[in-house]
C-alpha atoms as a PDB file:
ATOM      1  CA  UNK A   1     -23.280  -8.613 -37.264  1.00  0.00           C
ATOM      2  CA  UNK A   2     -20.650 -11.310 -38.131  1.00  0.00           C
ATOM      3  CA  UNK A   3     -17.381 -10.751 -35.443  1.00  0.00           C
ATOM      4  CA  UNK A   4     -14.830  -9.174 -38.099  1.00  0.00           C
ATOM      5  CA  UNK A   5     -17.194  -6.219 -39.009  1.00  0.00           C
ATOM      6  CA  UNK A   6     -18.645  -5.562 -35.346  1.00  0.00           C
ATOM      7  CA  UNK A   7     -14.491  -5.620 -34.577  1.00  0.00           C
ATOM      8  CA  UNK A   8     -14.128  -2.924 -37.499  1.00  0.00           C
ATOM      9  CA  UNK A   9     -16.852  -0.728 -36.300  1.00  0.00           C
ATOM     10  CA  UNK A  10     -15.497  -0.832 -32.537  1.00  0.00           C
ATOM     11  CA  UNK A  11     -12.503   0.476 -33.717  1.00  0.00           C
ATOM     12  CA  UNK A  12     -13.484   3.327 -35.157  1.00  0.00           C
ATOM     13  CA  UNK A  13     -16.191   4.347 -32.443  1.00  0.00           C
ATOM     14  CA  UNK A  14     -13.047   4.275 -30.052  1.00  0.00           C
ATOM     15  CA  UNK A  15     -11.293   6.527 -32.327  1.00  0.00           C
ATOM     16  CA  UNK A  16     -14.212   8.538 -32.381  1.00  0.00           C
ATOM     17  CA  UNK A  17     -14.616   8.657 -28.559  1.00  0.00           C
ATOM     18  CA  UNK A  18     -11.086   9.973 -27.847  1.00  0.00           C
ATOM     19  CA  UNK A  19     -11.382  12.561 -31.065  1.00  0.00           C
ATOM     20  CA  UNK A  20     -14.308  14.132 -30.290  1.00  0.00           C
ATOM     21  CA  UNK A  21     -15.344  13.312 -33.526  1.00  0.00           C
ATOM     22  CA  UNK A  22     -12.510  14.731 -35.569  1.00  0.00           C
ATOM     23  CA  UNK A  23     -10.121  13.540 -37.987  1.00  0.00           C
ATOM     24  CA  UNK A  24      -7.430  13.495 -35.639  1.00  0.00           C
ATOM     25  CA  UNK A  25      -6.064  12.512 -32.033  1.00  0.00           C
ATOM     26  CA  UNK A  26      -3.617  15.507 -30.580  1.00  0.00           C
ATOM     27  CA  UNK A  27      -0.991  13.839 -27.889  1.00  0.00           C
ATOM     28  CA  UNK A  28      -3.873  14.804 -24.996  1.00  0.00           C
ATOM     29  CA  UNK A  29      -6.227  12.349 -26.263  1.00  0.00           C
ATOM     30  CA  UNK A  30      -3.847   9.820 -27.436  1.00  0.00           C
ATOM     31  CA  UNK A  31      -2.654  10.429 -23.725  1.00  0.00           C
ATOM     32  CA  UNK A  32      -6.133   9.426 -22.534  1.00  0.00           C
ATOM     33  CA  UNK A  33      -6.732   6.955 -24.677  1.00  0.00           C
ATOM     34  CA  UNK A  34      -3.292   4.960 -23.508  1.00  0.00           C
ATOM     35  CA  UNK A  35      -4.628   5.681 -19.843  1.00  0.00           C
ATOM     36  CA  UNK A  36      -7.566   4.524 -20.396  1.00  0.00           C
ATOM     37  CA  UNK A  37      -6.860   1.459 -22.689  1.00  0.00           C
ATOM     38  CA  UNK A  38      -3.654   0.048 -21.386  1.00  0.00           C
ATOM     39  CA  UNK A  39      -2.807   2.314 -17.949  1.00  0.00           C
ATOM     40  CA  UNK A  40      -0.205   4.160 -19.375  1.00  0.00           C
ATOM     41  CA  UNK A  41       0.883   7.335 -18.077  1.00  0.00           C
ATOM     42  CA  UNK A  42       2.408   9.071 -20.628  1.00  0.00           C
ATOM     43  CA  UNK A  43       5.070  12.002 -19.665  1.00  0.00           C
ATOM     44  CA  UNK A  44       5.255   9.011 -16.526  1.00  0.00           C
ATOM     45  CA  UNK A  45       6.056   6.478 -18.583  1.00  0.00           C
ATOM     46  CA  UNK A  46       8.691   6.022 -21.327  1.00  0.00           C
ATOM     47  CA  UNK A  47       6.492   3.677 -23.216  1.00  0.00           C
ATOM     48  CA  UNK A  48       4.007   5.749 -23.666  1.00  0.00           C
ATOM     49  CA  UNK A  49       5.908   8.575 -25.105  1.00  0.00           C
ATOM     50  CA  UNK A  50       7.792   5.904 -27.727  1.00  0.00           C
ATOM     51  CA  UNK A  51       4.291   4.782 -28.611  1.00  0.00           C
ATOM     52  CA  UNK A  52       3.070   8.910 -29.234  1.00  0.00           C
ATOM     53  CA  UNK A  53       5.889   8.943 -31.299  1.00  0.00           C
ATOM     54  CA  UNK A  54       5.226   5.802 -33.363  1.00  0.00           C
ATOM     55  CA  UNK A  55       1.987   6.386 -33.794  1.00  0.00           C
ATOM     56  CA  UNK A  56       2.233   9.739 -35.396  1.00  0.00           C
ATOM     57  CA  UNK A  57       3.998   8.176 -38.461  1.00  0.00           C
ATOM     58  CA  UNK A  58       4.139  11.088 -40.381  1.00  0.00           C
ATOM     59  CA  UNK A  59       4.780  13.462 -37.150  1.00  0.00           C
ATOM     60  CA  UNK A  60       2.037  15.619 -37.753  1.00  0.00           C
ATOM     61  CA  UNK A  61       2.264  15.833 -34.073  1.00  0.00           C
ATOM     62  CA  UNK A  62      -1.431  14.534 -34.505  1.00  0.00           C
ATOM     63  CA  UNK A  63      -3.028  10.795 -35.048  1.00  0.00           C
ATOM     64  CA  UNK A  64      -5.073  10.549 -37.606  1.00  0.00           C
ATOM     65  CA  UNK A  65      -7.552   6.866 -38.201  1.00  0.00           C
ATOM     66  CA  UNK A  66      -5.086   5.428 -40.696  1.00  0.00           C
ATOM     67  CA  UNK A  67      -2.370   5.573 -37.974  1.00  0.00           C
ATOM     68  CA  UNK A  68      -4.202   4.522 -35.390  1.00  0.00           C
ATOM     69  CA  UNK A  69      -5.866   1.461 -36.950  1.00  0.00           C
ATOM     70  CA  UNK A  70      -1.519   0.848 -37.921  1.00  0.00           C
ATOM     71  CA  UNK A  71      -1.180   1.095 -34.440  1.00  0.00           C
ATOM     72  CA  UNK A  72      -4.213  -1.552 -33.656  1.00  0.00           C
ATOM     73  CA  UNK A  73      -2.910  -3.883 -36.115  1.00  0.00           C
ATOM     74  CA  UNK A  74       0.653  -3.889 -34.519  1.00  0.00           C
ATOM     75  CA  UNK A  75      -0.968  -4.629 -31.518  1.00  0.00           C
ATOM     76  CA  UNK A  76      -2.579  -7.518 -32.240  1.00  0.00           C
ATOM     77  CA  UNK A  77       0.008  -8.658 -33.828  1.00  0.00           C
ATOM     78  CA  UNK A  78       2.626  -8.428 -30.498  1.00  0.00           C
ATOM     79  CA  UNK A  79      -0.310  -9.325 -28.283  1.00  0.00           C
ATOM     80  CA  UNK A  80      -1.981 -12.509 -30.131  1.00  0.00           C
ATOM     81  CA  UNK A  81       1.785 -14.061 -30.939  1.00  0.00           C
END
Protein backbone atom coordinates (compact mmCIF):
# COMPACT_ATOMS: atom_id res chain seq x y z
CA UNK A 1 0.00 0.00 0.00
CA UNK A 2 1.60 3.32 -1.16
CA UNK A 3 2.55 5.53 2.36
CA UNK A 4 -0.36 8.25 2.04
CA UNK A 5 -3.21 5.60 2.05
CA UNK A 6 -1.58 3.11 4.72
CA UNK A 7 -1.26 6.80 6.75
CA UNK A 8 -5.16 7.29 6.03
CA UNK A 9 -6.16 3.91 7.16
CA UNK A 10 -3.97 4.20 10.49
CA UNK A 11 -5.83 7.00 11.32
CA UNK A 12 -8.95 5.81 11.36
CA UNK A 13 -8.12 2.31 13.04
CA UNK A 14 -6.82 4.63 15.97
CA UNK A 15 -10.03 6.35 16.01
CA UNK A 16 -11.59 3.17 15.99
CA UNK A 17 -9.48 1.74 18.87
CA UNK A 18 -10.29 4.54 21.36
CA UNK A 19 -14.24 4.52 20.13
CA UNK A 20 -14.96 1.21 20.52
CA UNK A 21 -16.11 1.30 17.22
CA UNK A 22 -18.56 4.16 17.38
CA UNK A 23 -19.07 7.32 15.73
CA UNK A 24 -17.79 9.22 18.47
CA UNK A 25 -14.97 9.76 21.23
CA UNK A 26 -16.69 10.96 24.79
CA UNK A 27 -13.88 13.09 26.92
CA UNK A 28 -12.90 9.40 28.65
CA UNK A 29 -11.52 8.11 25.55
CA UNK A 30 -10.22 11.24 24.15
CA UNK A 31 -8.64 11.22 27.76
CA UNK A 32 -6.99 7.88 26.93
CA UNK A 33 -6.18 8.47 23.76
CA UNK A 34 -4.01 11.84 24.83
CA UNK A 35 -2.45 9.45 27.58
CA UNK A 36 -1.70 7.12 25.50
CA UNK A 37 -0.54 9.11 22.37
CA UNK A 38 1.24 12.09 23.76
CA UNK A 39 1.32 11.43 27.91
CA UNK A 40 -1.11 13.81 28.70
CA UNK A 41 -3.01 13.74 31.76
CA UNK A 42 -5.96 15.44 31.23
CA UNK A 43 -7.91 16.99 34.46
CA UNK A 44 -3.67 17.03 35.38
CA UNK A 45 -2.81 18.92 32.74
CA UNK A 46 -4.12 22.22 31.30
CA UNK A 47 -3.19 21.21 27.83
CA UNK A 48 -5.05 18.53 27.70
CA UNK A 49 -8.26 20.03 28.74
CA UNK A 50 -7.66 23.11 25.97
CA UNK A 51 -7.11 20.34 23.46
CA UNK A 52 -10.79 18.40 24.72
CA UNK A 53 -12.12 21.58 24.13
CA UNK A 54 -10.70 22.24 20.65
CA UNK A 55 -11.30 19.19 19.48
CA UNK A 56 -14.97 19.07 20.09
CA UNK A 57 -15.52 21.90 17.52
CA UNK A 58 -19.01 21.86 17.61
CA UNK A 59 -19.13 21.05 21.59
CA UNK A 60 -21.12 18.14 21.29
CA UNK A 61 -19.20 17.32 24.33
CA UNK A 62 -18.23 14.28 22.01
CA UNK A 63 -15.42 13.81 19.06
CA UNK A 64 -16.61 12.64 16.23
CA UNK A 65 -13.83 11.34 12.96
CA UNK A 66 -14.19 14.65 11.14
CA UNK A 67 -12.86 16.42 14.28
CA UNK A 68 -10.44 14.27 15.08
CA UNK A 69 -8.76 13.84 11.68
CA UNK A 70 -9.00 18.31 12.14
CA UNK A 71 -7.21 17.64 15.08
CA UNK A 72 -4.48 15.21 13.23
CA UNK A 73 -4.03 17.63 10.56
CA UNK A 74 -3.26 20.54 13.04
CA UNK A 75 -0.86 18.40 14.41
CA UNK A 76 1.15 17.76 11.76
CA UNK A 77 1.06 20.87 10.84
CA UNK A 78 2.68 22.37 14.47
CA UNK A 79 4.81 19.24 14.67
CA UNK A 80 6.42 18.92 10.98
CA UNK A 81 7.07 23.02 10.87
Amino acid sequence: MASLPAAMAMIRAVFDQYSKNKKTLSKHQVAELLRAQFGMEPGKNEEAEKMFCTLDNDGSGDVDFKEFVTFVAAVCVCVCE
